[in-house]
PDB file of N, CA and C in Angstrom:
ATOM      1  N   UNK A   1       0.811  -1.195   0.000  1.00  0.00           N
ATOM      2  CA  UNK A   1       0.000   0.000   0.000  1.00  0.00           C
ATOM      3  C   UNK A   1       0.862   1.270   0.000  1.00  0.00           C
ATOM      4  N   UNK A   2       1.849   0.977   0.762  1.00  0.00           N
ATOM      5  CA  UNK A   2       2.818   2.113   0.726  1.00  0.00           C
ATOM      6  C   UNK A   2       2.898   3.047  -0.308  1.00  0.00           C
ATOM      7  N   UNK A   3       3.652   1.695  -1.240  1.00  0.00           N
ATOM      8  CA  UNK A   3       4.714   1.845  -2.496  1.00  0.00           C
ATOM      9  C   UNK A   3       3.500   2.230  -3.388  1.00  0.00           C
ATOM     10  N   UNK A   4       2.084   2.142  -3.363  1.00  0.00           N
ATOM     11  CA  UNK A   4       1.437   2.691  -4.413  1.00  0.00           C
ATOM     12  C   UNK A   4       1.125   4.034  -3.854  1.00  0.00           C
ATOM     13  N   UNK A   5       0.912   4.501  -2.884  1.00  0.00           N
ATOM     14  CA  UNK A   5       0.905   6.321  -2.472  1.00  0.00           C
ATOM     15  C   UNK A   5       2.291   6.690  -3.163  1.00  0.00           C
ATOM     16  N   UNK A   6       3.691   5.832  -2.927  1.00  0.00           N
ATOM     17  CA  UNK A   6       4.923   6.456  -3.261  1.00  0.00           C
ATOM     18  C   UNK A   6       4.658   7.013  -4.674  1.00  0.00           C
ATOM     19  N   UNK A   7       4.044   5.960  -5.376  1.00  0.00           N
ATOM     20  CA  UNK A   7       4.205   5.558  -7.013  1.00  0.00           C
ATOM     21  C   UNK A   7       3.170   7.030  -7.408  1.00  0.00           C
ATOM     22  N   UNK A   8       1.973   7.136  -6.930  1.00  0.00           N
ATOM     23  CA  UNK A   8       0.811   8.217  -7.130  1.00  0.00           C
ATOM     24  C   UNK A   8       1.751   9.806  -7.274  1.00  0.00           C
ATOM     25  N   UNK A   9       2.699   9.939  -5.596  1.00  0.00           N
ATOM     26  CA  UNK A   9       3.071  10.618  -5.011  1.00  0.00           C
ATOM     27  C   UNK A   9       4.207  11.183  -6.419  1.00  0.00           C
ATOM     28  N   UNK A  10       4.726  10.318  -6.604  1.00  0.00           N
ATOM     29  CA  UNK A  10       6.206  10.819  -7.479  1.00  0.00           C
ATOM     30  C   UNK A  10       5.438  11.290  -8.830  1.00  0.00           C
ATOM     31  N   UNK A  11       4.188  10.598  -9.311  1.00  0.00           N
ATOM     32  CA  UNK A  11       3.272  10.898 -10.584  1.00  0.00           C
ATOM     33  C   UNK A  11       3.305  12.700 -10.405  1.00  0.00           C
ATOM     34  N   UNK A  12       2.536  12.500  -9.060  1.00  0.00           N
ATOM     35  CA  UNK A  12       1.704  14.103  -8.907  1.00  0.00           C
ATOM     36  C   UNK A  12       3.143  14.681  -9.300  1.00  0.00           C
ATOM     37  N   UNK A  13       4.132  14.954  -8.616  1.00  0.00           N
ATOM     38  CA  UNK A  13       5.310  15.713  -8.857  1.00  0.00           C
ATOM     39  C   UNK A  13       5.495  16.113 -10.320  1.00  0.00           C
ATOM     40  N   UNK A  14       5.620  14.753 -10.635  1.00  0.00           N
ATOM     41  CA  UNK A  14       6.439  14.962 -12.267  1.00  0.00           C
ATOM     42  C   UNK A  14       5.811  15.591 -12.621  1.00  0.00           C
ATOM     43  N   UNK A  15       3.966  15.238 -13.088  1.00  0.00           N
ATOM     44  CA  UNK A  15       2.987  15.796 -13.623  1.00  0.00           C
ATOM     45  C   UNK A  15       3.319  17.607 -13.435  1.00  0.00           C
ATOM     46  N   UNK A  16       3.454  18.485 -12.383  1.00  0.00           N
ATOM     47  CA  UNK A  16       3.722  19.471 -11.980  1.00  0.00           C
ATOM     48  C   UNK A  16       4.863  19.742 -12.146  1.00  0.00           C
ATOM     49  N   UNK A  17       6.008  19.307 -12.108  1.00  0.00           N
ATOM     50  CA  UNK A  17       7.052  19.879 -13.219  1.00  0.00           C
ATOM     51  C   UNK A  17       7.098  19.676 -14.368  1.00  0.00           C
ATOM     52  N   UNK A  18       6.296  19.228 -15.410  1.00  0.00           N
ATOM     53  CA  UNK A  18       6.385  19.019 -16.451  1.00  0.00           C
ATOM     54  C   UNK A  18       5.189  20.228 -16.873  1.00  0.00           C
ATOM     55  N   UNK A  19       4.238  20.764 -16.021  1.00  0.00           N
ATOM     56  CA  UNK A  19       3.635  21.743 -16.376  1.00  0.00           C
ATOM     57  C   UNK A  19       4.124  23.041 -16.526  1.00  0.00           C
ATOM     58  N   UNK A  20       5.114  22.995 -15.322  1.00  0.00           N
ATOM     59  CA  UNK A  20       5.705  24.133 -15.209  1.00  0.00           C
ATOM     60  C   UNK A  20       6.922  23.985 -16.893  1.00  0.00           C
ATOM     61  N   UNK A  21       7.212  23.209 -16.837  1.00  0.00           N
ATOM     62  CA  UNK A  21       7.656  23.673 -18.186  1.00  0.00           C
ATOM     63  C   UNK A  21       7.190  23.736 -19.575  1.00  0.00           C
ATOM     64  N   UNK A  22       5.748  23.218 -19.439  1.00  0.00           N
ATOM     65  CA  UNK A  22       5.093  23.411 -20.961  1.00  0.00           C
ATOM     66  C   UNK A  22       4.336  24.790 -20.415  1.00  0.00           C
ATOM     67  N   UNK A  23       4.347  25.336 -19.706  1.00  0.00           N
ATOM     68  CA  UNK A  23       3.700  26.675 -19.374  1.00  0.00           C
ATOM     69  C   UNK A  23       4.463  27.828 -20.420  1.00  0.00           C
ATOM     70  N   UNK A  24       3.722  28.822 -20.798  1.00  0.00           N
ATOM     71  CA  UNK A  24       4.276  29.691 -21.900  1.00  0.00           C
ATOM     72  C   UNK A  24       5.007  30.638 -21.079  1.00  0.00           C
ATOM     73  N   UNK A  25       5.378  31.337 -21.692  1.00  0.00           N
ATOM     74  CA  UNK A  25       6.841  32.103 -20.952  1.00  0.00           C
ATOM     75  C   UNK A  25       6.226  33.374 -20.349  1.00  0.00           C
ATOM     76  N   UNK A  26       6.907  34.126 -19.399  1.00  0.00           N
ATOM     77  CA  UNK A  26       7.002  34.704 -19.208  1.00  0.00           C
ATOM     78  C   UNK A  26       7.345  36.492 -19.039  1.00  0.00           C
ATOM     79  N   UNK A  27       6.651  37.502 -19.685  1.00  0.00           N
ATOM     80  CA  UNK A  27       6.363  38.557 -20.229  1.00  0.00           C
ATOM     81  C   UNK A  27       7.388  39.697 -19.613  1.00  0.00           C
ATOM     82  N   UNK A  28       7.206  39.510 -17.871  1.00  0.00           N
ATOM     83  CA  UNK A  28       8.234  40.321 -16.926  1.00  0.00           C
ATOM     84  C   UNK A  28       9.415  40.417 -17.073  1.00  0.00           C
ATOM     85  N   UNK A  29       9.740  38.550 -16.893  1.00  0.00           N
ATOM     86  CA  UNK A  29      11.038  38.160 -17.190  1.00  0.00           C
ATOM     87  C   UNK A  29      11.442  38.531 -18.476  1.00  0.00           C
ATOM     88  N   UNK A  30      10.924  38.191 -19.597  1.00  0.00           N
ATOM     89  CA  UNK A  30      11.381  38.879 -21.214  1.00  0.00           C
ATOM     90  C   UNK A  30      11.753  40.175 -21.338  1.00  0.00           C
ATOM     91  N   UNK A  31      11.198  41.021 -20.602  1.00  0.00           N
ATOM     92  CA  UNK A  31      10.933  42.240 -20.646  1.00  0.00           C
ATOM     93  C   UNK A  31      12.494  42.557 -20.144  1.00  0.00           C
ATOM     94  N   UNK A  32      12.738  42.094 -18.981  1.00  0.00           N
ATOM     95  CA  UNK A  32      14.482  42.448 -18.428  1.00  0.00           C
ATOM     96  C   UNK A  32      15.319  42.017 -19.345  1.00  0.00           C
ATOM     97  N   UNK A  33      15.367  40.641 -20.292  1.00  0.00           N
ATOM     98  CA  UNK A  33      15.951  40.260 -21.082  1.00  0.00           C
ATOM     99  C   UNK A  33      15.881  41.040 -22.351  1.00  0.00           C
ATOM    100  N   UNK A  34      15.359  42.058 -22.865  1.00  0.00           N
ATOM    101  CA  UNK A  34      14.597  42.624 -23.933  1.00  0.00           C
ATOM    102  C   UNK A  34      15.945  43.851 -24.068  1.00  0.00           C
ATOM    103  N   UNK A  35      16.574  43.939 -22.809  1.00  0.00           N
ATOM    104  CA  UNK A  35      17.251  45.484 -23.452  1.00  0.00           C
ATOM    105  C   UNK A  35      18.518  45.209 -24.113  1.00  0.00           C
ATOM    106  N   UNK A  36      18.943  44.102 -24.448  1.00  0.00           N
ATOM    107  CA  UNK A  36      20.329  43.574 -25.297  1.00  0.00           C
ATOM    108  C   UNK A  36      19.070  44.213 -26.857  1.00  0.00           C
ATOM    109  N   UNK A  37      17.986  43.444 -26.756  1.00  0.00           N
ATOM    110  CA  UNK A  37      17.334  43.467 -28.237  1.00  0.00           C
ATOM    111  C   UNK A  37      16.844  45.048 -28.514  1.00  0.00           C
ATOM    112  N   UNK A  38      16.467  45.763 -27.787  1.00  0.00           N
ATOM    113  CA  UNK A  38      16.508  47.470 -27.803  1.00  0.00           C
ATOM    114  C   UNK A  38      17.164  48.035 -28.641  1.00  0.00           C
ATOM    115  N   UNK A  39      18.567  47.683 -28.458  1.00  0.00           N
ATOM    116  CA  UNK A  39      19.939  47.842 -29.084  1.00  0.00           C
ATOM    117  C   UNK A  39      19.899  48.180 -30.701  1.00  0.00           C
ATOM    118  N   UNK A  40      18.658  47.350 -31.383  1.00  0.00           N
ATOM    119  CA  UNK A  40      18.627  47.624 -32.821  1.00  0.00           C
ATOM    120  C   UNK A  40      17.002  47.454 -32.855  1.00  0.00           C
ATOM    121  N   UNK A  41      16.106  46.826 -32.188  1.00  0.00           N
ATOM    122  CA  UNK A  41      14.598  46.595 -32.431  1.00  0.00           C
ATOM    123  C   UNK A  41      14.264  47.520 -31.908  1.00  0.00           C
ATOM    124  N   UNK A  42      14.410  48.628 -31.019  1.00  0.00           N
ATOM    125  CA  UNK A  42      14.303  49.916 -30.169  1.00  0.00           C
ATOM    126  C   UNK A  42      13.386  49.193 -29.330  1.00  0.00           C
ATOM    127  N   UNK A  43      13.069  50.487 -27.876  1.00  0.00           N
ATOM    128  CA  UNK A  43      12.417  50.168 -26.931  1.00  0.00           C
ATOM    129  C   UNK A  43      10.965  49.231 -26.859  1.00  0.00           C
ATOM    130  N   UNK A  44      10.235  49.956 -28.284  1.00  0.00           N
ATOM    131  CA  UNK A  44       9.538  49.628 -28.447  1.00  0.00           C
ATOM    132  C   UNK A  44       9.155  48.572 -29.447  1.00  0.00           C
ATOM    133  N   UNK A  45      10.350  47.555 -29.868  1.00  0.00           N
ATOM    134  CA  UNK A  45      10.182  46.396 -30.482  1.00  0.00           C
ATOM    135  C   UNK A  45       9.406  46.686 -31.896  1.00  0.00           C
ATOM    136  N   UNK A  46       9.476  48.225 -32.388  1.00  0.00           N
ATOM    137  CA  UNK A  46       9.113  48.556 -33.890  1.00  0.00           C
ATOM    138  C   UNK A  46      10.030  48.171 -35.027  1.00  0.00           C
ATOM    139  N   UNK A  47      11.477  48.097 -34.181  1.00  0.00           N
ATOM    140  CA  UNK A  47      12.462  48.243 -35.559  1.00  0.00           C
ATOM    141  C   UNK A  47      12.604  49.532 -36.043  1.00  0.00           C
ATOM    142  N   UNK A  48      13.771  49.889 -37.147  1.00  0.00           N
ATOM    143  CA  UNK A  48      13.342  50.714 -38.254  1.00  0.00           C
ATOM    144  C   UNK A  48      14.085  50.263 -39.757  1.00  0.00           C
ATOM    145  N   UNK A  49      14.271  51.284 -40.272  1.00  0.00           N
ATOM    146  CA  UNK A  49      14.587  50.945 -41.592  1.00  0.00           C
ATOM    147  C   UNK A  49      15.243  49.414 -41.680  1.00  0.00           C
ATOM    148  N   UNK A  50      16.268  49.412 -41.182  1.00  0.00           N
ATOM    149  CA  UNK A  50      17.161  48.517 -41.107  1.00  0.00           C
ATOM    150  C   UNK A  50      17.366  46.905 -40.061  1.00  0.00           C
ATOM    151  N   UNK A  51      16.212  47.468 -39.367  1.00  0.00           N
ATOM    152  CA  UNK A  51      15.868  45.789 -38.679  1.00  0.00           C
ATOM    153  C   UNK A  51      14.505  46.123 -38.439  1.00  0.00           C
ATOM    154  N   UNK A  52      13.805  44.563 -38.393  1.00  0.00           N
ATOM    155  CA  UNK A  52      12.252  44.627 -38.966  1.00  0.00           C
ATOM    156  C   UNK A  52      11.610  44.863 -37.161  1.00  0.00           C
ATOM    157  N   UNK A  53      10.743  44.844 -37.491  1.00  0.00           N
ATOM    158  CA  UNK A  53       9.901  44.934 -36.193  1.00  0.00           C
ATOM    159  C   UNK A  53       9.689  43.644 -35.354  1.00  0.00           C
ATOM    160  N   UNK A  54       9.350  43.420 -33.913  1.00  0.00           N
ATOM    161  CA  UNK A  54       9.334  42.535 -33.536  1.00  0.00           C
ATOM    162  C   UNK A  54       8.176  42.347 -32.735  1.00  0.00           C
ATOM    163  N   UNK A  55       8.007  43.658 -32.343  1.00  0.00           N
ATOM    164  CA  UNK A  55       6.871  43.731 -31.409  1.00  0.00           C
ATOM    165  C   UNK A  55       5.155  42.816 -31.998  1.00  0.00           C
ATOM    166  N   UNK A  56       4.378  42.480 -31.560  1.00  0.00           N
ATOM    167  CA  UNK A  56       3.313  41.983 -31.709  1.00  0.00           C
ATOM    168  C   UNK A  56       3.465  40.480 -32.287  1.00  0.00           C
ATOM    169  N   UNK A  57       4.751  39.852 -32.468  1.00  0.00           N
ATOM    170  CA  UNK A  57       5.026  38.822 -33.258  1.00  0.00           C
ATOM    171  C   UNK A  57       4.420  37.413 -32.861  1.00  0.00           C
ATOM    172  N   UNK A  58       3.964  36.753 -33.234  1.00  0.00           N
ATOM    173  CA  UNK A  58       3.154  35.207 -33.133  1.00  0.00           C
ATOM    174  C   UNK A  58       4.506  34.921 -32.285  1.00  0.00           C
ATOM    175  N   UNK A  59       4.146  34.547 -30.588  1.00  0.00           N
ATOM    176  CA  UNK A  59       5.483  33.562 -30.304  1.00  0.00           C
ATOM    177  C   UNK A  59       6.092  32.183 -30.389  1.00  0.00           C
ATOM    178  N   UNK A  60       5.368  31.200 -31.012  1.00  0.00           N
ATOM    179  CA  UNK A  60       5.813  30.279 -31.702  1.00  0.00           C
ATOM    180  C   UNK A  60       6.883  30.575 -32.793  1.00  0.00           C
ATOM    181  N   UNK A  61       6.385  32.020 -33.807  1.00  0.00           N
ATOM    182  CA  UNK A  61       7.137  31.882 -34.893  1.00  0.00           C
ATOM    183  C   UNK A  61       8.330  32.244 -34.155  1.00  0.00           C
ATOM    184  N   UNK A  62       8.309  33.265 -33.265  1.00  0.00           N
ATOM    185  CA  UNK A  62       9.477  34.316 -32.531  1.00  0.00           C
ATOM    186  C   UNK A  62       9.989  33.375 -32.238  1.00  0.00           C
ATOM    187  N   UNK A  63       9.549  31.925 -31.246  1.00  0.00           N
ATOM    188  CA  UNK A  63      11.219  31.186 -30.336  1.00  0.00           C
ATOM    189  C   UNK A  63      11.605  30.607 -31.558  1.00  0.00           C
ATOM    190  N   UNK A  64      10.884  30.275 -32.671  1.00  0.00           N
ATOM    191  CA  UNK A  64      11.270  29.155 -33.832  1.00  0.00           C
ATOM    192  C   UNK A  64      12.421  30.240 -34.706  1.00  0.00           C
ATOM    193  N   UNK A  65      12.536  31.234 -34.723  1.00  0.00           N
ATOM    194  CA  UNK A  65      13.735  32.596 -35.204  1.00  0.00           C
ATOM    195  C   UNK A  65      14.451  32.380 -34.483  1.00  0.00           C
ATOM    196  N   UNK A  66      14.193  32.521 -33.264  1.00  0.00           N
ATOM    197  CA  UNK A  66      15.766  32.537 -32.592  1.00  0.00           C
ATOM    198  C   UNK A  66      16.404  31.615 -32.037  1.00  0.00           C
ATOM    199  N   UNK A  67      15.775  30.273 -32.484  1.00  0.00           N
ATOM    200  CA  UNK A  67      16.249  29.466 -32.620  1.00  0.00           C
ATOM    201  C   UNK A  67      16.940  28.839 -33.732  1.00  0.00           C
ATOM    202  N   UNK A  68      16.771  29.441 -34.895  1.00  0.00           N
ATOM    203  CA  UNK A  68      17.090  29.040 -35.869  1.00  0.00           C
ATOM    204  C   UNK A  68      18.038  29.979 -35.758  1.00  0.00           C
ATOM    205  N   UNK A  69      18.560  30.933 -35.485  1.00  0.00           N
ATOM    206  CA  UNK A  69      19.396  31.801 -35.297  1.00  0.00           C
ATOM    207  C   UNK A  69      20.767  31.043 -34.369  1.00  0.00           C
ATOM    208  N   UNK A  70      19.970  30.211 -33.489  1.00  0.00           N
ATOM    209  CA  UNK A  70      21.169  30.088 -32.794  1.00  0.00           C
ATOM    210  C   UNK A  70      21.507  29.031 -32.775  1.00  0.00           C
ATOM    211  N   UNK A  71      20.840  28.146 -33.908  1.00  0.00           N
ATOM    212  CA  UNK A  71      21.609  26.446 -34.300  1.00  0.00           C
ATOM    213  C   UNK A  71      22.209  27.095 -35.892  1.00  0.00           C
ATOM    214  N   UNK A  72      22.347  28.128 -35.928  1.00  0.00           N
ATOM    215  CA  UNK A  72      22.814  28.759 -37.339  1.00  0.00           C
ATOM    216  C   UNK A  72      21.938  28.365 -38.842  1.00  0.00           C
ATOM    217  N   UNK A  73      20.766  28.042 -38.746  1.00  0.00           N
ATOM    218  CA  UNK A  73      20.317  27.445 -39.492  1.00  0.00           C
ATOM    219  C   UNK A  73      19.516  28.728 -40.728  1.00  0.00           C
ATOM    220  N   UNK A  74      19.767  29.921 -39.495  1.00  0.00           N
ATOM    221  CA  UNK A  74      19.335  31.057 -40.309  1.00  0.00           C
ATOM    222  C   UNK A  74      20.075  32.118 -39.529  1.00  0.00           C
ATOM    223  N   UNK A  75      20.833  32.960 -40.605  1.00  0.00           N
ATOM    224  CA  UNK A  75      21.917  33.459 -40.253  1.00  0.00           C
ATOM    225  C   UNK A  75      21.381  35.345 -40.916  1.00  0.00           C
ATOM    226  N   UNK A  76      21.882  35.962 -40.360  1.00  0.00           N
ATOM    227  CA  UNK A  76      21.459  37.830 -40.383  1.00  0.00           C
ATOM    228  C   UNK A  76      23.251  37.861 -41.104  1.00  0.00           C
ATOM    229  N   UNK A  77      22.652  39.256 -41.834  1.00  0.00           N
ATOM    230  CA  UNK A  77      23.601  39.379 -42.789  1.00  0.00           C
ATOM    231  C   UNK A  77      25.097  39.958 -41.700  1.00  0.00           C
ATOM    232  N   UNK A  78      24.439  40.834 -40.581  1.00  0.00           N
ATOM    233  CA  UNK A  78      26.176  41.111 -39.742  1.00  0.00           C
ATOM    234  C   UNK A  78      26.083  39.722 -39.190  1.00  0.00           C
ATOM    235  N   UNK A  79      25.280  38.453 -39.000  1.00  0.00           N
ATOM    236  CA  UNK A  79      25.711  37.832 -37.616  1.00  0.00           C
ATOM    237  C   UNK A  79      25.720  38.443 -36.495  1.00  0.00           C
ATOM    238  N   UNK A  80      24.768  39.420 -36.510  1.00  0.00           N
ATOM    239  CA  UNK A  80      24.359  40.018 -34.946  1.00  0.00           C
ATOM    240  C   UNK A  80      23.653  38.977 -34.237  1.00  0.00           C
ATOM    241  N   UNK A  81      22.758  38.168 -34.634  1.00  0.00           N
ATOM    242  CA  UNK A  81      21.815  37.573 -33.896  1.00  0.00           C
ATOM    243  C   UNK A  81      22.326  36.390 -33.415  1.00  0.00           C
ATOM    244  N   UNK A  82      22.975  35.683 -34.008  1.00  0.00           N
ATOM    245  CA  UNK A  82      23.928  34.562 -33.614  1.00  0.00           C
ATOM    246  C   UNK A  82      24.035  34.894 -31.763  1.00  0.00           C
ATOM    247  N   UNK A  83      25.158  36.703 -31.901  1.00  0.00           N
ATOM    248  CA  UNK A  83      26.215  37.013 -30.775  1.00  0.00           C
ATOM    249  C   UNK A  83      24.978  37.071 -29.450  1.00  0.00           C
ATOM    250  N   UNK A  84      23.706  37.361 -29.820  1.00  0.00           N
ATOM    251  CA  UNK A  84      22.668  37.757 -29.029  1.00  0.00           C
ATOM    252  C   UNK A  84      22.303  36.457 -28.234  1.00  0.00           C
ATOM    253  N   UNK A  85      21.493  35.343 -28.969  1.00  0.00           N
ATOM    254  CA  UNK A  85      20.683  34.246 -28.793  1.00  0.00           C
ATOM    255  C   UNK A  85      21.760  32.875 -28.357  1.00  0.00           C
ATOM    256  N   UNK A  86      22.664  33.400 -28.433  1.00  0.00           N
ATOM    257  CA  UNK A  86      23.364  31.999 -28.525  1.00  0.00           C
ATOM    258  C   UNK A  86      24.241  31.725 -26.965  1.00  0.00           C
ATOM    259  N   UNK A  87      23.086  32.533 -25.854  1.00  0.00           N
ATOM    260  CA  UNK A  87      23.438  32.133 -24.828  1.00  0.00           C
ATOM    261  C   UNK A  87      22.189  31.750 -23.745  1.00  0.00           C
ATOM    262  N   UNK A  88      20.736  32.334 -25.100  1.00  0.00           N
ATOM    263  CA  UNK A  88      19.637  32.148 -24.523  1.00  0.00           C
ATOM    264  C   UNK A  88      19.197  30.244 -24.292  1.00  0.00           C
ATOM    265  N   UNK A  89      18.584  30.332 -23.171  1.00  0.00           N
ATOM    266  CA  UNK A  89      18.220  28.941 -22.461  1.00  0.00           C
ATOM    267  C   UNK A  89      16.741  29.101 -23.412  1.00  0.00           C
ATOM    268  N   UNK A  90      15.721  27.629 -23.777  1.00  0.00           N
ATOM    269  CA  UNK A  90      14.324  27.881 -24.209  1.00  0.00           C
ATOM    270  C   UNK A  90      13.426  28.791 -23.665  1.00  0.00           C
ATOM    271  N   UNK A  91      13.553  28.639 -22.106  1.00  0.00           N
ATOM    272  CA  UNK A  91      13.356  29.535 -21.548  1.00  0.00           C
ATOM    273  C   UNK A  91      13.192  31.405 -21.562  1.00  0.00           C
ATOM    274  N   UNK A  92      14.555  31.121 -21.758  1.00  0.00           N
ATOM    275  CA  UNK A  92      14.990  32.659 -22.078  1.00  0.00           C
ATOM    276  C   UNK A  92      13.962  32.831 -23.744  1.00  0.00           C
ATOM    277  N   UNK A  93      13.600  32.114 -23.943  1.00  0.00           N
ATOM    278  CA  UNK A  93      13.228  32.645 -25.517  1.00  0.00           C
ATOM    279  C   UNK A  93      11.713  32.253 -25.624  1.00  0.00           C
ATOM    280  N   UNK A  94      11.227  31.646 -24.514  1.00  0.00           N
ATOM    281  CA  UNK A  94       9.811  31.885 -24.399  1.00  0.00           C
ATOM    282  C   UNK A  94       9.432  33.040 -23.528  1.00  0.00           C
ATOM    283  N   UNK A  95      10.243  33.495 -22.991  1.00  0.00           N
ATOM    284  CA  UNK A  95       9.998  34.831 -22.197  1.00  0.00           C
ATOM    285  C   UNK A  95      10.405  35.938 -22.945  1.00  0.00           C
ATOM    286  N   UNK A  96      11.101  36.257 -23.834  1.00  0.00           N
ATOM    287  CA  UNK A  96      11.461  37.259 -24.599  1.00  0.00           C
ATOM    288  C   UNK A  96      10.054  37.284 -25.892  1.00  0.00           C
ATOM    289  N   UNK A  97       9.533  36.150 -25.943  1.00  0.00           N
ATOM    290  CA  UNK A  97       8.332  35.704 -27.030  1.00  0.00           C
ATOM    291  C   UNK A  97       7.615  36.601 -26.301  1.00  0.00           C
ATOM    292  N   UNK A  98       7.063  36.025 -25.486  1.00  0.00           N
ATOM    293  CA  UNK A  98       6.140  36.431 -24.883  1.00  0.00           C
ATOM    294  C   UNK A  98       5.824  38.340 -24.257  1.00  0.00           C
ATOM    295  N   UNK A  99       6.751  38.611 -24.073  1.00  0.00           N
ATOM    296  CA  UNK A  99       6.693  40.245 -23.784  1.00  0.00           C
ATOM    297  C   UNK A  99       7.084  40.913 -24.905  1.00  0.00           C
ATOM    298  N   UNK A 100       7.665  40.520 -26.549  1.00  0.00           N
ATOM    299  CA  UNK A 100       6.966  40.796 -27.788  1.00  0.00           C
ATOM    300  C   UNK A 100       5.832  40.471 -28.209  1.00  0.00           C
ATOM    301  N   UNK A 101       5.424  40.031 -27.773  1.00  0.00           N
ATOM    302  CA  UNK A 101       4.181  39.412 -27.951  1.00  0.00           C
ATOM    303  C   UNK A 101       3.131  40.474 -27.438  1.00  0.00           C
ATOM    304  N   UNK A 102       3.696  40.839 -26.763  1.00  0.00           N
ATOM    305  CA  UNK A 102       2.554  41.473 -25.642  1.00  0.00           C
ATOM    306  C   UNK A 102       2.088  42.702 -26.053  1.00  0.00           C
ATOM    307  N   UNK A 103       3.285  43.528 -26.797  1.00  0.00           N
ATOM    308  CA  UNK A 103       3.700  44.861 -27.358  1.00  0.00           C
ATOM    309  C   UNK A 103       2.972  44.994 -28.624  1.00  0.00           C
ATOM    310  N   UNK A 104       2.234  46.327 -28.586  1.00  0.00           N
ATOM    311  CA  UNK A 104       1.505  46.213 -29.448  1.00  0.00           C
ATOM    312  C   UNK A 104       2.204  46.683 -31.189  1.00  0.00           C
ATOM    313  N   UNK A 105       1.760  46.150 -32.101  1.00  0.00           N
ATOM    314  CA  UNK A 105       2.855  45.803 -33.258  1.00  0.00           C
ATOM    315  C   UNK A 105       2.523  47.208 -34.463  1.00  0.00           C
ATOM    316  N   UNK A 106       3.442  47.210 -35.051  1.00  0.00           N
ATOM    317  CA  UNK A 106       3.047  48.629 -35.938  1.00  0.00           C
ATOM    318  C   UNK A 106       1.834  48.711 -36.781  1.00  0.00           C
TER     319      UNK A 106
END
């Protein structure tokens, strides 16, 4: 009887960390991570001439960019984005999704 509360017991856990990581990211946290991307997307995640906008972006497509960015599979003509993403955790890039996301888009 024990060992089946144990067995239930360790379920419930996993079940609850495994939520916590299919949970979508985090907007606050992105938001602190956001001022490396300022740098050329400006404050307000519009872009201009020369880098596109980011703000309002679908975040599926957004982590699937910077991810492809940072297995090199899609590469920016300086290789800026490489130097950016390529220290971000999934994490880090569902939370940066997500508070572009949030921002309202041009």
């Amino acid at each position: 009887m024990l060992s089946k509360k144990l067995i239930i017991a360790v379920m419930f856990i996993l079940m609850l960390a495994a939520g916590g990581v299919q949970a979508g990211g985090d907007a606050a946290k992105g938001a602190e991570l956001a001022v490396d991307c300022a740098d050329c997307h400006g404050d307000d995640g519009l872009g201009d001439e020369d880098t596109p906008a980011i703000a309002g972006t679908d975040e599926a497509t957004f982590i699937k960019d910077l991810q492809d960015f940072k297995s090199g599979e899609r590469v920016d003509e300086d290789e800026m984005m490489f130097d950016y993403v390529e220290e971000l955790s999934d994490q880090d890039m569902a939370d940066l999704a997500a508070y572009f996301h949030s921002l309202p888009a041009k």
